[in-house]
Protein backbone atom coordinates (compact mmCIF):
# COMPACT_ATOMS: atom_id res chain seq x y z
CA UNK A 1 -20.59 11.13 -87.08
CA UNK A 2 -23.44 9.73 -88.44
CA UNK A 3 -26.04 7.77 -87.09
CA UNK A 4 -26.77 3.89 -87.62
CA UNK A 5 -29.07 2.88 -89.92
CA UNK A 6 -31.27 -0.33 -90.18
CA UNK A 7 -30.26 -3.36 -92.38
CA UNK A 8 -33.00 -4.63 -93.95
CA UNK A 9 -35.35 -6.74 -92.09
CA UNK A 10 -34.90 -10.42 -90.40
CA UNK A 11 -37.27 -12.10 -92.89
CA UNK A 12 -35.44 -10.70 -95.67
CA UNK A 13 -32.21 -12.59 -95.12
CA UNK A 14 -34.48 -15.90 -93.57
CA UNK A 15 -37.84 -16.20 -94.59
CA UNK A 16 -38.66 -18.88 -97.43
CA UNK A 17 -41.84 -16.76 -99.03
CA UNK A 18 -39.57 -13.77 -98.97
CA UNK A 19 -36.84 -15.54 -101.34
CA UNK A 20 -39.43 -17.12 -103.83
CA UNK A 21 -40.80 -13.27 -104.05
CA UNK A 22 -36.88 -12.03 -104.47
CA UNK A 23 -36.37 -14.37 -107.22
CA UNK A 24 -39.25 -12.88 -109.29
CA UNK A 25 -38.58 -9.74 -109.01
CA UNK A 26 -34.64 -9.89 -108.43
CA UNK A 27 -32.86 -12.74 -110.30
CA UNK A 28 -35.93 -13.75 -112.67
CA UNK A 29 -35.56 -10.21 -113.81
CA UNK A 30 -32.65 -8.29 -113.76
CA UNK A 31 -29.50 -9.35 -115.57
CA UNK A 32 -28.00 -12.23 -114.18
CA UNK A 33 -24.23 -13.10 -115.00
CA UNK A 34 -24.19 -17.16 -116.24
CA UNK A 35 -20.16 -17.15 -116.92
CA UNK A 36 -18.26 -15.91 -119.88
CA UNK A 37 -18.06 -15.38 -123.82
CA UNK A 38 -15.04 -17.91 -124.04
CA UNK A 39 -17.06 -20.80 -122.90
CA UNK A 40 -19.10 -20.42 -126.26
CA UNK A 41 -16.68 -19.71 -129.10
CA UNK A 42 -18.26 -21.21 -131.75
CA UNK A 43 -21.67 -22.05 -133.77
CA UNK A 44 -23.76 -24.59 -131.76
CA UNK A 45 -21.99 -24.17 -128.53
CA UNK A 46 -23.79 -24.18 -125.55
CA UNK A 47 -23.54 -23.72 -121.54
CA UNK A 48 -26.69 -24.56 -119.44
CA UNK A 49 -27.05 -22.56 -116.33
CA UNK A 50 -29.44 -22.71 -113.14
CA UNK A 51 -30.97 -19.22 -112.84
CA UNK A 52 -34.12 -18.61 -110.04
CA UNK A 53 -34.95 -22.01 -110.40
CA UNK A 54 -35.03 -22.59 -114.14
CA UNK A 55 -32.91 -24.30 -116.58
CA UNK A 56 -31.86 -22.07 -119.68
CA UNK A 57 -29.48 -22.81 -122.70
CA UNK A 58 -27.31 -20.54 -124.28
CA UNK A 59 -25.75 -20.89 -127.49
CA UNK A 60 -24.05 -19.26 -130.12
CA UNK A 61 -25.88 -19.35 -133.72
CA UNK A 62 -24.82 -19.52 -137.31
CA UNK A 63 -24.27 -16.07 -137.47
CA UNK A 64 -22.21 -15.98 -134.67
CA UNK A 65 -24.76 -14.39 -131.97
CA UNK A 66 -25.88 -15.56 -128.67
CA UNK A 67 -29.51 -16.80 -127.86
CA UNK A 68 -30.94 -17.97 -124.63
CA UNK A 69 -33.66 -20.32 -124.46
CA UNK A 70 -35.02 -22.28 -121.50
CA UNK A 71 -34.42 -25.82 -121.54
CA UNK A 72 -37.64 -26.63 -122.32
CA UNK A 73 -39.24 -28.56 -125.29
CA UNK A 74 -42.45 -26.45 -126.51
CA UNK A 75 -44.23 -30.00 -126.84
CA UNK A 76 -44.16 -32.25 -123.46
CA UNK A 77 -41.44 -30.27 -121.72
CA UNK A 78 -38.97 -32.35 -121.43
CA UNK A 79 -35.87 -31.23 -121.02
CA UNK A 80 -33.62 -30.36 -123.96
CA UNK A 81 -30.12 -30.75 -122.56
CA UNK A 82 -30.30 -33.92 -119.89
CA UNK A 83 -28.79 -34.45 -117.04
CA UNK A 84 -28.82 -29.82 -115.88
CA UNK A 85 -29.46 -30.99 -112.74
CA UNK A 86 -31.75 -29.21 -110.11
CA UNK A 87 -31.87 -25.64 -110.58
CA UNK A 88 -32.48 -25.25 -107.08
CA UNK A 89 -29.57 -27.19 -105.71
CA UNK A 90 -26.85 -26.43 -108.32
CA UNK A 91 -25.35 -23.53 -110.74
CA UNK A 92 -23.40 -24.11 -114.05
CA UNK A 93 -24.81 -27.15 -115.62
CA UNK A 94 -23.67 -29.05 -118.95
CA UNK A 95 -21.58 -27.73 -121.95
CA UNK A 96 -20.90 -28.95 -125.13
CA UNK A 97 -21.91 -28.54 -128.81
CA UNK A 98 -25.31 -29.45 -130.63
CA UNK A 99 -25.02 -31.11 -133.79
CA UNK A 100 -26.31 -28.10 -135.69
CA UNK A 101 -29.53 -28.02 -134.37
CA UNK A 102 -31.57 -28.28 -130.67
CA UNK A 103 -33.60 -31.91 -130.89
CA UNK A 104 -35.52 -32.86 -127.71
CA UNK A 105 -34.46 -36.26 -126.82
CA UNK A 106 -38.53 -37.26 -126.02
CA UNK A 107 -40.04 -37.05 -129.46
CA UNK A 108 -37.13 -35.44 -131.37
CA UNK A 109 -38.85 -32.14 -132.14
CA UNK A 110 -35.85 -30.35 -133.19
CA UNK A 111 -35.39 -26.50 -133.30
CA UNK A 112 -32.79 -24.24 -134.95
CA UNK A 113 -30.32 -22.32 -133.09
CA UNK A 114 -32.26 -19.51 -132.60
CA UNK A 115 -35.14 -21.05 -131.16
CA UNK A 116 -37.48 -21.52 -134.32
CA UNK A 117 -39.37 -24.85 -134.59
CA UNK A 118 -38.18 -26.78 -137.43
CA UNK A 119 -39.62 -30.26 -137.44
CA UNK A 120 -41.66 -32.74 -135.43
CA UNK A 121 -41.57 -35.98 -136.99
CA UNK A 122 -44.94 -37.57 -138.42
CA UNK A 123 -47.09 -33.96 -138.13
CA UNK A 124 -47.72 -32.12 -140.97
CA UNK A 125 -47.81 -28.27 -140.62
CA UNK A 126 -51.10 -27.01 -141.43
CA UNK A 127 -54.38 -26.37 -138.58
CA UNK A 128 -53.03 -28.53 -136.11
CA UNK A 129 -49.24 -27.32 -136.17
CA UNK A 130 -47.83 -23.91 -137.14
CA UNK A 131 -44.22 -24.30 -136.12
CA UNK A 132 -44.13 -20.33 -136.05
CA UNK A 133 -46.02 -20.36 -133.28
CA UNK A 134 -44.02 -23.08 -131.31
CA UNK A 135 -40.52 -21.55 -131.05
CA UNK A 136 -38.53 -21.68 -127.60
CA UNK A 137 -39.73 -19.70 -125.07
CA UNK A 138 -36.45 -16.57 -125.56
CA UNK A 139 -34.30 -15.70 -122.80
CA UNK A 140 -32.56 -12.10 -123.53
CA UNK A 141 -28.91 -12.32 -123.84
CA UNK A 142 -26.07 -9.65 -123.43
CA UNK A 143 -22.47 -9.28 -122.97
CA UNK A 144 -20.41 -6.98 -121.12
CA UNK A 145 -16.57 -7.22 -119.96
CA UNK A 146 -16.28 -10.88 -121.24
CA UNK A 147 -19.15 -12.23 -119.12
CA UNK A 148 -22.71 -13.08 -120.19
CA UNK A 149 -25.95 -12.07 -118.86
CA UNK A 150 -29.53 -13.55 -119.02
CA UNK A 151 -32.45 -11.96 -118.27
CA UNK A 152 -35.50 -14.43 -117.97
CA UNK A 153 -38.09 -11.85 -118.50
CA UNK A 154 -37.15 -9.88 -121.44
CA UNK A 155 -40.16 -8.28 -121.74
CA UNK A 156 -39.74 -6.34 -118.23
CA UNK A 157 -35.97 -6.43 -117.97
CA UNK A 158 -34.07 -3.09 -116.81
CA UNK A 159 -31.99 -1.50 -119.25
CA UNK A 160 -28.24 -3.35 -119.59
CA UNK A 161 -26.11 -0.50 -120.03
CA UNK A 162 -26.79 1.69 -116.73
CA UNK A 163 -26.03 -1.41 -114.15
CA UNK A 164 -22.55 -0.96 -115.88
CA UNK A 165 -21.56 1.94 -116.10
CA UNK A 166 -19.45 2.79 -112.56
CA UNK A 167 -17.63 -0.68 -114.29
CA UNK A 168 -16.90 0.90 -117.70
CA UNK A 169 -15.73 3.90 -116.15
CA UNK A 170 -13.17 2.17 -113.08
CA UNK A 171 -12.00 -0.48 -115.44
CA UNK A 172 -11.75 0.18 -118.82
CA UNK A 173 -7.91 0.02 -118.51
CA UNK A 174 -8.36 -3.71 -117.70
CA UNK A 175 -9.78 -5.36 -120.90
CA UNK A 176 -11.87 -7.84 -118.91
CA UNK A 177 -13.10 -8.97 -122.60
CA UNK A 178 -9.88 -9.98 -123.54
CA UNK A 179 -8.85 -11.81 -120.08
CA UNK A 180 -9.55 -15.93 -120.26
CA UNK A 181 -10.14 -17.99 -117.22
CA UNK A 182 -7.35 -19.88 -115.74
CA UNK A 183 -8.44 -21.55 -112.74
CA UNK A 184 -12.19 -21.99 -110.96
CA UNK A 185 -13.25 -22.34 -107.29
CA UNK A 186 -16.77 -23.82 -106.42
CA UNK A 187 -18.04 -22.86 -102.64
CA UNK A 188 -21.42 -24.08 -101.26
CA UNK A 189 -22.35 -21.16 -99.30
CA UNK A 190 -25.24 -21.77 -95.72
CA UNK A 191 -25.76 -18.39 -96.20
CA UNK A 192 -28.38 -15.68 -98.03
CA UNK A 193 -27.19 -13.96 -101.27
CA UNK A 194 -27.50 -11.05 -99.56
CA UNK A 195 -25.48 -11.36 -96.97
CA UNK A 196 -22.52 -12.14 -98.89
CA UNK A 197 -22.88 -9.46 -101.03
CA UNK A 198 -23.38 -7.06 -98.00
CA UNK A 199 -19.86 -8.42 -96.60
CA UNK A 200 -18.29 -8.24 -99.88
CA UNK A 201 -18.89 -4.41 -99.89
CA UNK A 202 -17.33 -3.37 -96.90
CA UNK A 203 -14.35 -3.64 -94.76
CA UNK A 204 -15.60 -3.00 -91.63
CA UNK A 205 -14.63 -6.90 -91.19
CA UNK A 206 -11.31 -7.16 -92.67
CA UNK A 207 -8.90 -6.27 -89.37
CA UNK A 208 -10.81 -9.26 -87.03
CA UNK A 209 -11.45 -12.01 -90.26
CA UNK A 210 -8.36 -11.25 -92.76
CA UNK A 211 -5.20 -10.76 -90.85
CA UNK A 212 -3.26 -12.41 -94.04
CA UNK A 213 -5.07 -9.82 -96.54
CA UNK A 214 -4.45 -6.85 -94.04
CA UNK A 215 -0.84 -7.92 -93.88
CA UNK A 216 -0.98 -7.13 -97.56
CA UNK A 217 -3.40 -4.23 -97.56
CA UNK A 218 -3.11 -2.46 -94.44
CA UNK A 219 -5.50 0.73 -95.12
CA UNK A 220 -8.12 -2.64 -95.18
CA UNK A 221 -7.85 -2.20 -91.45
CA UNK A 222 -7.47 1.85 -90.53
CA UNK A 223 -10.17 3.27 -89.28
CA UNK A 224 -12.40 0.10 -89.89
CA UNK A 225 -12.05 0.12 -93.66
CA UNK A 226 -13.71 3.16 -94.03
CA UNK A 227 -12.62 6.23 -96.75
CA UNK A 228 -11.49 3.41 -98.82
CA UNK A 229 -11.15 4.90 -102.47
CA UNK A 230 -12.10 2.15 -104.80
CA UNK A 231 -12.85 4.21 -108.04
CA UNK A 232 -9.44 4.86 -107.30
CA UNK A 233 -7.26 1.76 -105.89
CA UNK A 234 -6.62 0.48 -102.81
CA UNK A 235 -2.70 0.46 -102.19
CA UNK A 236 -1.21 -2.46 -101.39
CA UNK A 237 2.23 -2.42 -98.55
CA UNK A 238 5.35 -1.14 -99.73
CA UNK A 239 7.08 -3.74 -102.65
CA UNK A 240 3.60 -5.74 -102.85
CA UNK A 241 1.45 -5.36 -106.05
CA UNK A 242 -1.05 -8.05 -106.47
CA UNK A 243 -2.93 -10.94 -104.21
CA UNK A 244 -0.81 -13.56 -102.85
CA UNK A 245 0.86 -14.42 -100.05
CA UNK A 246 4.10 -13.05 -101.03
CA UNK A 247 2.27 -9.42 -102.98
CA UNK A 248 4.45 -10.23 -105.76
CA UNK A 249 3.98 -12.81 -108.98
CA UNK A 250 6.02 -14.25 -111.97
CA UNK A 251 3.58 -12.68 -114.26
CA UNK A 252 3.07 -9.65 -115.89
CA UNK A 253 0.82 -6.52 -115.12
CA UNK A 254 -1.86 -6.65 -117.57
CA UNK A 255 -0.87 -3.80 -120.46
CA UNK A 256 -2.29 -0.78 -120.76
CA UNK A 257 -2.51 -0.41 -116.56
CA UNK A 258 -1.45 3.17 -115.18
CA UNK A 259 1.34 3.56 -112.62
CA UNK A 260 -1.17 3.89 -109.89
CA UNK A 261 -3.36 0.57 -110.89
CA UNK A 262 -0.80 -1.69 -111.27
CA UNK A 263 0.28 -1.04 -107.18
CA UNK A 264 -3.61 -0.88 -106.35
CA UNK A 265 -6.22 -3.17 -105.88
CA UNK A 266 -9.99 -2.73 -107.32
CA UNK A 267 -12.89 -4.29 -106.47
CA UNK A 268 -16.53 -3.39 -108.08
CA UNK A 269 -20.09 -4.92 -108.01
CA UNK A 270 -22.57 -5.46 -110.47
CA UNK A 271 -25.84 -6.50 -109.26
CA UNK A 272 -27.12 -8.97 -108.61
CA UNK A 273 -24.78 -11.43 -108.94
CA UNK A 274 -21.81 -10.78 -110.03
CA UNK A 275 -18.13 -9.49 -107.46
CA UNK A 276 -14.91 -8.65 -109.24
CA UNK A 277 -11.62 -8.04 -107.50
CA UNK A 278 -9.19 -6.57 -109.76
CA UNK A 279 -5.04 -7.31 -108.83
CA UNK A 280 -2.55 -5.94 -111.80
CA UNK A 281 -1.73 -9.39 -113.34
CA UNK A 282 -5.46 -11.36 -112.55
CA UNK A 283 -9.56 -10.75 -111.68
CA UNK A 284 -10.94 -12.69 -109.17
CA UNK A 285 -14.62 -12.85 -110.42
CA UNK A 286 -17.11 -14.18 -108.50
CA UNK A 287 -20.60 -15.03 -109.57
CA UNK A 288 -23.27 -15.35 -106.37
CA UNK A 289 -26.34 -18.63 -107.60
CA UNK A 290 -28.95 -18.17 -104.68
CA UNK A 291 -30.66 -21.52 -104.18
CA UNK A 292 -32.60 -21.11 -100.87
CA UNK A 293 -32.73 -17.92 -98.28
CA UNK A 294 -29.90 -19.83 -96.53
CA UNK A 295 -28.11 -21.71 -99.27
CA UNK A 296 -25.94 -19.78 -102.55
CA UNK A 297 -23.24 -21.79 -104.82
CA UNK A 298 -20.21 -19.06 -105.52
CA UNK A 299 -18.12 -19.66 -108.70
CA UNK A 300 -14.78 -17.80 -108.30
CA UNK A 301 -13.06 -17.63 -111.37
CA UNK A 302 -9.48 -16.54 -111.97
CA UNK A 303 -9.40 -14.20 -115.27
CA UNK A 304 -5.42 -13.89 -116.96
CA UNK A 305 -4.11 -12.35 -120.02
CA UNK A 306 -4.14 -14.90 -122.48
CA UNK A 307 -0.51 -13.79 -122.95
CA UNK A 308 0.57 -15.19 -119.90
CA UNK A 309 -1.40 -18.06 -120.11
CA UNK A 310 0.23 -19.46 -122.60
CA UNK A 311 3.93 -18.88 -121.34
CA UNK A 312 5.02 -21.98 -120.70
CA UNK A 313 5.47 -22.99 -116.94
CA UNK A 314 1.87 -21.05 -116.36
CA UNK A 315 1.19 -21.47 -112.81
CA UNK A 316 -2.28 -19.56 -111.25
CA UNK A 317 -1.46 -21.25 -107.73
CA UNK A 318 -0.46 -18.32 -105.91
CA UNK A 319 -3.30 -16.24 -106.51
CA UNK A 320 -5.72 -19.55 -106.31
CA UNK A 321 -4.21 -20.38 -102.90
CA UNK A 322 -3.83 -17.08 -101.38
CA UNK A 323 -7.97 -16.35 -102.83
CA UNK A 324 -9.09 -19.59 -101.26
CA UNK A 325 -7.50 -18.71 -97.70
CA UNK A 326 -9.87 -15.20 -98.15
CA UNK A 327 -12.45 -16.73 -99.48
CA UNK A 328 -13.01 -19.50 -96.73
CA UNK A 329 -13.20 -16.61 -93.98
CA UNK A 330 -15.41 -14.71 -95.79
CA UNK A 331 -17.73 -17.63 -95.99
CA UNK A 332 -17.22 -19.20 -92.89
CA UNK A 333 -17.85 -15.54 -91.09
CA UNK A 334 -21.21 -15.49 -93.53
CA UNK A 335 -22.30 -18.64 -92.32
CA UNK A 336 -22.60 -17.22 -88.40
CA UNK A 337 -23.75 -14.20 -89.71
CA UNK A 338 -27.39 -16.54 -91.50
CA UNK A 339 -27.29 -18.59 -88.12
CA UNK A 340 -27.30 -15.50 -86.04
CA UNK A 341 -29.76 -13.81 -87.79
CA UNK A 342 -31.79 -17.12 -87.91
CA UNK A 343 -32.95 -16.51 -83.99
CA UNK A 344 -36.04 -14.96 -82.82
CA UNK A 345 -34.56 -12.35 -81.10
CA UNK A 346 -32.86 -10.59 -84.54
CA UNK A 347 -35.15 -8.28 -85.62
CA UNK A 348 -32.86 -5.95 -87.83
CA UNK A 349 -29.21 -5.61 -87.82
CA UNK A 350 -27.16 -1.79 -88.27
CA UNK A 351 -25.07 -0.56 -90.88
CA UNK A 352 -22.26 2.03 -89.18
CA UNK A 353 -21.26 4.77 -90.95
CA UNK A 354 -18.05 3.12 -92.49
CA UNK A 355 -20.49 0.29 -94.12
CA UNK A 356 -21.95 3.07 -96.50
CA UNK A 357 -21.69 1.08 -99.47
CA UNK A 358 -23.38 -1.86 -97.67
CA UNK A 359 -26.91 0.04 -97.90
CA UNK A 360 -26.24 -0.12 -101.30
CA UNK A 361 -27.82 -3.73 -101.53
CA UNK A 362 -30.53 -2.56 -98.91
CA UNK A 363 -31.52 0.12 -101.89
CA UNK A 364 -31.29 -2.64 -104.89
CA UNK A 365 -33.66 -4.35 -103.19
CA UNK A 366 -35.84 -1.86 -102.07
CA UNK A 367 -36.24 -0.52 -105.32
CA UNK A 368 -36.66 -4.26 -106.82
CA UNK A 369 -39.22 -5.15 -104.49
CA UNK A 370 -41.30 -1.92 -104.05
């Protein structure tokens, strides 16, 4: 069998300095998931999100693209959108729809779509104003799945398409661009990023926190979770198909499933931020918004086919319910994992051998913080 190997170290999951570093070279950098395409369907919509402290906008322009900015005006700072609350306390801020154009509320500087300075009332362009030279400070914007990512630095972010790929390949048969949100669950987290992706990745835990989901998906608890195939699909028990607390739903598979994915579950990660767990008739997608080295909001969104959305009598309870009942263990077991690793006498905690994919996040940030 093999041996144990380290976690990564105590101050990694604790330490204050340690987090402000991890946010520039983790979440200020690499592509962070802010929600999804449908919350910005047409021109001059926006969403504000709270990424590694800072307060961006994205919108959709005349010509139907994306563009981030940071909600920043280029000539006091004041904020563009008001009231996006405190990036280091919250997540998803305002939405809505600018009236054609972004106009600071301080001196009304106003600014087109895309970010280019258009007018700022009583100066005249010429040596003491070039408005070419004033333009929002860009956030990088790309889509994958039906989600959006930002990337605050786009002049040293990572490539988009490799962070994806494992996702392209496992769950192409699930159009995740087509799927809409039907429900949303908001946690406050007292516990490091890190630590809930680490327990999101194995199932070493499942048998002593989840006896409901083990009821459902018993190979969760053989042999510690371990061998689990998830390119593949974890099968659920026999006449049970999707999460809830009966394994079985009014609504449709989604179309276009094989035999073997519509009786299996899928889960995949994309770091940073972002956790999907597939079922055959809804995604559970969960985007991670580290505030502090002990504090992270979670947004759980429930994805359907828009099909059975709009059947009439559409009900996402059992899936919501049965999710929340998870979800509070997971966080709850979180929680006393950040207290426990709070005392002075945790230096460095072990990953066994069936927590392979756990080391995965020790590599991330490895590599990230090199």
């Amino acid at each position: 069998m093999p041996a144990m190997e380290p976690t990564l170290a105590r101050e990694c999951y604790v330490a204050a300095d340690w987090f402000e570093r991890e946010q520039e070279a983790i979440h200020w950098t690499d592509w962070f998931c802010v929600g999804r395409v449908e919350e910005i369907p047409e021109p001059a919509d926006f969403v504000v999100a709270n990424v590694a402290g800072e307060s961006i906008i994205v919108t959709r322009t005349r010509s139907g693209a994306l563009a981030g900015h940071y909600n920043l005006c280029r000539h006091r700072g004041s904020r563009l959108v008001a009231g996006a609350g405190r990036p280091h306390q919250e997540a998803v801020g305002p939405s809505g729809r600018f009236s054609g154009s972004i106009q600071c509320p301080y001196h009304s500087w106003t600014y087109s779509l895309d970010g280019a300075l258009r007018a700022a009332p009583f100066l005249e362009e010429g040596a003491d104003l070039d408005k070419g030279d004033l333009p929002l400070h860009p956030v990088a914007v790309d889509t994958w799945g039906g989600f959006v990512f930002v990337t605050l630095t786009p002049e040293a972010a990572p490539p988009f398409a490799p962070g994806r790929a494992v996702a392209d390949r496992t769950l192409a048969a699930y159009s995740l661009s087509e799927l809409r949100t039907g429900a949303r669950l908001v946690y406050s987290v007292a516990a490091n990023w890190k630590a809930i992706v680490e327990n999101y990745n194995e199932c070493y835990h499942c048998g002593p926190v989840h006896p409901e989901l083990c009821e459902l998906v018993p190979d969760f608890r053989r042999g510690g979770g371990g061998d689990l195939d998830w390119d593949g699909g974890i099968p659920h028990r026999e006449g049970a198909w999707t999460f809830t607390m009966s394994g079985t739903t009014s609504r449709r598979p989604f179309p276009g499933l094989t035999e073997e994915e519509v009786s299996r579950h899928k889960g995949e990660l994309i770091y940073p931020n972002l956790m999907l767990s597939l079922s055959a008739d809804h995604v559970a997608a969960f985007t991670l918004w580290p505030h502090a080295a002990d504090a992270t909001t979670v947004v759980c969104d429930f994805l359907f086919h828009p099909g059975e959305i709009a059947r009439p009598g559409f009900d996402p309870s059992d899936a919501v319910e049965f999710w929340d009942l998870v979800n509070r263990q997971d966080w709850r077991i979180c929680e006393e994992v950040q207290q426990g690793m709070s005392s002075r006498r945790f230096t460095t905690g072990f990953y066994s051998p069936m927590e392979d994919a756990s080391k995965d996040i020790r590599r991330y940030v490895e590599e990230r913080m090199a």
